[in-house]
C-alpha atoms as a PDB file:
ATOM      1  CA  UNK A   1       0.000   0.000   0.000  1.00  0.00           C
ATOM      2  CA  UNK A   2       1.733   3.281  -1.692  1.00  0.00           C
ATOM      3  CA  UNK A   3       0.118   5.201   1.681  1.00  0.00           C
ATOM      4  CA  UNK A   4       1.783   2.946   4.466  1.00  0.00           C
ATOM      5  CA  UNK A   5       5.048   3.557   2.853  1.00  0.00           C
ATOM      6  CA  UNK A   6       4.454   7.604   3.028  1.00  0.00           C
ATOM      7  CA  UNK A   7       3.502   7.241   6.460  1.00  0.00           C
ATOM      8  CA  UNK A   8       5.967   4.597   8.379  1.00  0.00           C
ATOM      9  CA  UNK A   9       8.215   7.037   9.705  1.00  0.00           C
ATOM     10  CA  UNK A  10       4.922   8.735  11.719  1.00  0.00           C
ATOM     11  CA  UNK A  11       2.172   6.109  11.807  1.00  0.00           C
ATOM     12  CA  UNK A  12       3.995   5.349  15.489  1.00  0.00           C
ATOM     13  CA  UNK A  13       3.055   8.907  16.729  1.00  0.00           C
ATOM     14  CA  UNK A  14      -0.658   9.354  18.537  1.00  0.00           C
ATOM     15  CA  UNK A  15      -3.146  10.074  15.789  1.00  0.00           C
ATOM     16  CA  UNK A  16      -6.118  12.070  15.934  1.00  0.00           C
ATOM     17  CA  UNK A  17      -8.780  11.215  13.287  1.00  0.00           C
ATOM     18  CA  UNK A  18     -11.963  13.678  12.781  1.00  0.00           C
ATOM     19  CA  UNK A  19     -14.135  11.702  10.754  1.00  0.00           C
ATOM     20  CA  UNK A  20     -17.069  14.021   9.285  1.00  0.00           C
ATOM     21  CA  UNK A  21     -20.230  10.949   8.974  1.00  0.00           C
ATOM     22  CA  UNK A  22     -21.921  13.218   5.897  1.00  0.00           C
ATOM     23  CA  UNK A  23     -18.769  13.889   3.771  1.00  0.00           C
ATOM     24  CA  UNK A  24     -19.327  11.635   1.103  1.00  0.00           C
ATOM     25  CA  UNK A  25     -16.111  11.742  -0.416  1.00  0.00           C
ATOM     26  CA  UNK A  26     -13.931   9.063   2.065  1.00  0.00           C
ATOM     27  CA  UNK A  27     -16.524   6.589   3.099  1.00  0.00           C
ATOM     28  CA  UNK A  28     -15.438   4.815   6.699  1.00  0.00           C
ATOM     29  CA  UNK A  29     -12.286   6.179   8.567  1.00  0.00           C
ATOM     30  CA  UNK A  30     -11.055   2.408   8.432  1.00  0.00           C
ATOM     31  CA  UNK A  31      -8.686   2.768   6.069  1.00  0.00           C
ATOM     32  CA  UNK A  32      -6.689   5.133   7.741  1.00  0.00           C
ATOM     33  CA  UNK A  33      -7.290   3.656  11.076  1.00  0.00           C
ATOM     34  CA  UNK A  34      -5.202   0.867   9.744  1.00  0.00           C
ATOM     35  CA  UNK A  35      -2.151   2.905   8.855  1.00  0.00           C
ATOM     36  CA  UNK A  36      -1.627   4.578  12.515  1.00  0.00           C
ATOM     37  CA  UNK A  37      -2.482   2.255  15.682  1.00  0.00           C
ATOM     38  CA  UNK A  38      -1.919   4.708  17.643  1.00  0.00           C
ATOM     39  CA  UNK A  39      -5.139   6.262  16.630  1.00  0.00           C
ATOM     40  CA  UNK A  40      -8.456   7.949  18.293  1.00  0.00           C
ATOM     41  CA  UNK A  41     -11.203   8.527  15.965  1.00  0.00           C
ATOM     42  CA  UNK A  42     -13.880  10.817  17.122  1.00  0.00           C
ATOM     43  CA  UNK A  43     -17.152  10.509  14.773  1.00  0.00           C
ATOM     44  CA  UNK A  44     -18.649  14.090  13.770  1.00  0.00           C
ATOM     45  CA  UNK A  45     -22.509  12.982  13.097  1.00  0.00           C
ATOM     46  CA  UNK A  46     -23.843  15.244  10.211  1.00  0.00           C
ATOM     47  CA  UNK A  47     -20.780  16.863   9.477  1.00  0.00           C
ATOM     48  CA  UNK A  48     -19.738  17.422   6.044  1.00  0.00           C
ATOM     49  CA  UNK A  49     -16.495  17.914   4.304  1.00  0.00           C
ATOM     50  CA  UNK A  50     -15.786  21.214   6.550  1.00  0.00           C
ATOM     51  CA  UNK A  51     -15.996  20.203   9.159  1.00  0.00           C
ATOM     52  CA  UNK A  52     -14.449  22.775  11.399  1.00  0.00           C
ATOM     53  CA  UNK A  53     -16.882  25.529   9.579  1.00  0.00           C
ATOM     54  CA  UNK A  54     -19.776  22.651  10.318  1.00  0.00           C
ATOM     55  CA  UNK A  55     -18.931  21.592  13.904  1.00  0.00           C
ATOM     56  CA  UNK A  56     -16.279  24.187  15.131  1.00  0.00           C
ATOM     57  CA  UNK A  57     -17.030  23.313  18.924  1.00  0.00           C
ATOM     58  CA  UNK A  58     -16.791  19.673  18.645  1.00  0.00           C
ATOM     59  CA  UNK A  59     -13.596  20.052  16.754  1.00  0.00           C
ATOM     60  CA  UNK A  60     -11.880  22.272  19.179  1.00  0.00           C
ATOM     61  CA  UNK A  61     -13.099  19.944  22.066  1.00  0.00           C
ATOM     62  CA  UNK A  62     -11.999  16.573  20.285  1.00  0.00           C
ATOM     63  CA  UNK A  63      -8.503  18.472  19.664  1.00  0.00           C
ATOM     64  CA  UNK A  64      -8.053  19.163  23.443  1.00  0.00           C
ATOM     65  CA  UNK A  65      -8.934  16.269  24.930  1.00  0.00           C
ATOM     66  CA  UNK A  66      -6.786  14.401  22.530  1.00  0.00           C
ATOM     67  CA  UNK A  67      -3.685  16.701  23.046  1.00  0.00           C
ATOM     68  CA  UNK A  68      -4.538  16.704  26.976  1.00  0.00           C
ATOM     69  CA  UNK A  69      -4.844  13.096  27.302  1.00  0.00           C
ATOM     70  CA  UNK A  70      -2.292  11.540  24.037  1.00  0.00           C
ATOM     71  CA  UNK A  71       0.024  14.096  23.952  1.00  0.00           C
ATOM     72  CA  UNK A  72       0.740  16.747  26.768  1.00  0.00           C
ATOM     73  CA  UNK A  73       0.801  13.521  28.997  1.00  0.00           C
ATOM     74  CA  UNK A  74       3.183  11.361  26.919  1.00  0.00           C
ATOM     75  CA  UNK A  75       5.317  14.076  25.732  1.00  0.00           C
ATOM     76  CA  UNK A  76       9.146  12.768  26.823  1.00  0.00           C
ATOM     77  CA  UNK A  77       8.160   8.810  25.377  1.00  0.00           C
ATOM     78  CA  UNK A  78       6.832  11.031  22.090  1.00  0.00           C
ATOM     79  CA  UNK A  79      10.062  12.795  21.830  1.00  0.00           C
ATOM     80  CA  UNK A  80      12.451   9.998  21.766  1.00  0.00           C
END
């Protein structure tokens, strides 16, 4: 798979996945689910492809508990 190759030097790193349910251009999140583990997906239901114009809020929440919980609390292990 051409995008596993692209992505093997940061499909290790925590992933955050915003998956807009009423964008009808990527179908499931699965596929890129696949290519990081490490992932969280957070659903947006009737979101479209803009999702931050559609659902700012739930956006900036899903981005901040991610970061506070992933991120800010593994940051050293991240680093090296």
């Amino acid at each position: 798979m051409l995008e596993a190759e692209h992505l093997a030097g940061i499909a290790h790193l925590p992933t955050l996945i915003l998956w807009a349910d009423a964008d009808p251009g990527f179908g499931t999140p699965h596929r890129f689910e696949g290519l990081f583990p490490k992932h969280r997906t957070v659903v947006l239901k009737n979101v479209g492809h803009f999702l931050e114009e559609d659902a700012p809020d739930e956006v900036a929440e899903a981005i901040l508990r991610w970061w506070a919980e992933e991120v800010a609390s593994a940051e050293p292990a991240i680093r090296s």
